[in-house]
Protein backbone atom coordinates (compact mmCIF):
# COMPACT_ATOMS: atom_id res chain seq x y z
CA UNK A 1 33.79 163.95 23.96
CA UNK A 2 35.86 161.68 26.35
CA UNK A 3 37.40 158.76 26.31
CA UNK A 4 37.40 156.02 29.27
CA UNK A 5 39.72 158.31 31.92
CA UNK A 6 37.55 161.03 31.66
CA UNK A 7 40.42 163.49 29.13
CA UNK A 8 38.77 165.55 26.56
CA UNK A 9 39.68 163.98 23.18
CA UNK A 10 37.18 165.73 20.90
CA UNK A 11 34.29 168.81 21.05
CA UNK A 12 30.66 166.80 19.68
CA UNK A 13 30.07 168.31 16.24
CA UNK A 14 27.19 166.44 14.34
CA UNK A 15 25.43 163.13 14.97
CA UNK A 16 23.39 161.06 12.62
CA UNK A 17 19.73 160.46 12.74
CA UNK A 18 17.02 158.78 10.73
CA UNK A 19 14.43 161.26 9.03
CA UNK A 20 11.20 161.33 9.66
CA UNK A 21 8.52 160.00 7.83
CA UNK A 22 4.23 159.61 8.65
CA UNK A 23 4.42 156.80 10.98
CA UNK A 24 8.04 155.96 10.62
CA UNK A 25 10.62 156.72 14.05
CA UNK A 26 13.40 159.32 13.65
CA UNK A 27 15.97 160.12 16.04
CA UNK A 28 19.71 159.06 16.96
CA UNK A 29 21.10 156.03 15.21
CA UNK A 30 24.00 155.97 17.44
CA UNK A 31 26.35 157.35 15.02
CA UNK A 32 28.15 160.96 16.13
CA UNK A 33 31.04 162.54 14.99
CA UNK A 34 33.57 164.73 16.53
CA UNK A 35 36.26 167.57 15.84
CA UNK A 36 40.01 166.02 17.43
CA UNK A 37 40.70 168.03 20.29
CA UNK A 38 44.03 168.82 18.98
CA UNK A 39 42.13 170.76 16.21
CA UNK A 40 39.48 172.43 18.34
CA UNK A 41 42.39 173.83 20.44
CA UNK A 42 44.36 175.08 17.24
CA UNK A 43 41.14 176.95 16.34
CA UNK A 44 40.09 178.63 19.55
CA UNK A 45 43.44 179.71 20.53
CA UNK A 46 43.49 180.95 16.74
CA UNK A 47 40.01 182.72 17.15
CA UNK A 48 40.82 184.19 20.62
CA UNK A 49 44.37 185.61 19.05
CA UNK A 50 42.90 186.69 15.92
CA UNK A 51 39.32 186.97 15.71
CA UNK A 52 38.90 184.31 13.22
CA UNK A 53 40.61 181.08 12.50
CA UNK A 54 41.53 178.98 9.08
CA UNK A 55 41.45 175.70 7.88
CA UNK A 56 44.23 174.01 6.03
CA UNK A 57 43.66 173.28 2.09
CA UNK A 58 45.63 171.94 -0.63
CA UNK A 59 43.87 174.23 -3.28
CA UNK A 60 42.05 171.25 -5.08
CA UNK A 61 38.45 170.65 -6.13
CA UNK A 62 37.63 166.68 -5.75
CA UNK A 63 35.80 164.91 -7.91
CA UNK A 64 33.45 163.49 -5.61
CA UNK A 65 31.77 160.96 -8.00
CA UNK A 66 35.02 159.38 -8.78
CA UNK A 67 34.51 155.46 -7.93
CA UNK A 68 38.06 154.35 -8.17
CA UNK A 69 40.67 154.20 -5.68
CA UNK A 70 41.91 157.05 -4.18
CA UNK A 71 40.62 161.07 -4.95
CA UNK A 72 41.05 162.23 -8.35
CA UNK A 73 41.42 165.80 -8.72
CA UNK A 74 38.55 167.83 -10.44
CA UNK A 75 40.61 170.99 -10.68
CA UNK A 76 43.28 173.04 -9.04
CA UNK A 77 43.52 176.60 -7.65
CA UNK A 78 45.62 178.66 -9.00
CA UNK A 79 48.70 179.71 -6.91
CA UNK A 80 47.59 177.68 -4.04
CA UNK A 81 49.74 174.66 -2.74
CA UNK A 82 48.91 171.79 -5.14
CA UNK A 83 49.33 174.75 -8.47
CA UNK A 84 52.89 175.37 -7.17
CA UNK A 85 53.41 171.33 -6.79
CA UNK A 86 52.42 170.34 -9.96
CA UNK A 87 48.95 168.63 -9.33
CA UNK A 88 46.57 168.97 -12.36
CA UNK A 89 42.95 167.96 -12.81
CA UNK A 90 42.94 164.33 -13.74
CA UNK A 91 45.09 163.38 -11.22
CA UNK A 92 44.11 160.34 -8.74
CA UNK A 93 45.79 160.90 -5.27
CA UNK A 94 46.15 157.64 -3.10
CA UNK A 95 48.51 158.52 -0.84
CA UNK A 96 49.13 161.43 1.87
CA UNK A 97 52.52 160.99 3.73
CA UNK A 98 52.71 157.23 3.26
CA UNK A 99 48.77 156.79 4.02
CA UNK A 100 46.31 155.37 1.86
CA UNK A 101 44.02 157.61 0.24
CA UNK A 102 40.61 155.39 0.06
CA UNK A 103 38.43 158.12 -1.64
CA UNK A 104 37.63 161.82 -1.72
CA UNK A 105 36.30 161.59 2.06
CA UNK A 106 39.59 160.08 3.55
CA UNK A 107 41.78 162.91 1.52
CA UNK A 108 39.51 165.46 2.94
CA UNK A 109 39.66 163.85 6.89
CA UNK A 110 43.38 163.47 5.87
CA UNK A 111 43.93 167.45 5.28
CA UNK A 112 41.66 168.51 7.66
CA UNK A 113 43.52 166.97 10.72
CA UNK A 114 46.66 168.75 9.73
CA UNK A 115 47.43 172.66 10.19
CA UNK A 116 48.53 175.73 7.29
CA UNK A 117 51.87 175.18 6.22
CA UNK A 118 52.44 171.44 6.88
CA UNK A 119 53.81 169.92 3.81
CA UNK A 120 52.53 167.13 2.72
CA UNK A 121 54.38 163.71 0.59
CA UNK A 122 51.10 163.34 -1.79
CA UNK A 123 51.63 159.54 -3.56
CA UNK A 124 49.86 159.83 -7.29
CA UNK A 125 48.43 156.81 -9.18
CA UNK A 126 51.11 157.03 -11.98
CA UNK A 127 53.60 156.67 -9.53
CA UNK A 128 54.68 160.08 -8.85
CA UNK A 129 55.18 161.84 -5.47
CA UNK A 130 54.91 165.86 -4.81
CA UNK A 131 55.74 167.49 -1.85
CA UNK A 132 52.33 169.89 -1.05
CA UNK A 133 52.36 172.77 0.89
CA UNK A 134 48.80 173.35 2.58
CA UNK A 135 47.54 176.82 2.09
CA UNK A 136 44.79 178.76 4.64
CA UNK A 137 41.34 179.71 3.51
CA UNK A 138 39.98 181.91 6.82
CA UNK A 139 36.83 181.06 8.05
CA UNK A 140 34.23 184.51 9.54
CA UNK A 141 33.19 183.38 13.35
């Protein structure tokens, strides 16, 4: 992916398309998404060092049918980063380092663009804020 100069700003990952259906169209509805070039480069400089290459997590489960604002937490790893800050299941996030948190998808988009070990200000609906510590889950290429 490119932007109007011609510099590489993301690598293509998915796009969205209509299904098919007898005597409906399908295809490309113009929608595509990207990975941030900044995190494609983290990863294949990780893979070529390593072999493999991890993605940053706060140890969470989100409760992904929560309609409210923000993510609310449907449990928590134990040991991982949001364990050793205090988050429990229950919890409503709606803020990561002075961002809003919208829903589950924005918290996810919000962890995913940062790397293992970056600690996070995570804003709580009852007015707290913990300082998280993202953990590393490896990924097998």
């Amino acid at each position: 992916l490119i932007d109007g100069q011609g510099a590489v700003i993301g690598v293509n990952s998915a796009i969205a398309t209509l299904g098919s259906s007898i005597g409906g169209e399908s295809g490309s509805i113009g929608l595509g998404f990207a990975i941030p070039i900044n995190q494609a480069k983290r990863i294949a400089e990780e893979i070529m060092k390593t072999g493999s290459s991890s993605v940053p997590v706060m140890g969470v489960s989100i409760d992904m049918q929560y309609a409210g604002e923000g993510a609310r937490i449907a449990s928590v790893r134990s040991g991982d980063g949001a364990d050793k800050a205090g988050l429990k299941a229950g919890d409503v996030i709606t803020s990561v380092d002075g961002q809003t948190v919208t829903d589950a998808t924005s918290l996810i988009v919000t962890i995913r663009s940062r790397v293992p070990g970056d600690v996070l200000k995570v804003g709580l609906s009852n007015g707290k804020t913990l300082q998280v510590t993202l953990g590393a889950d490896k990924t097998t290429n």
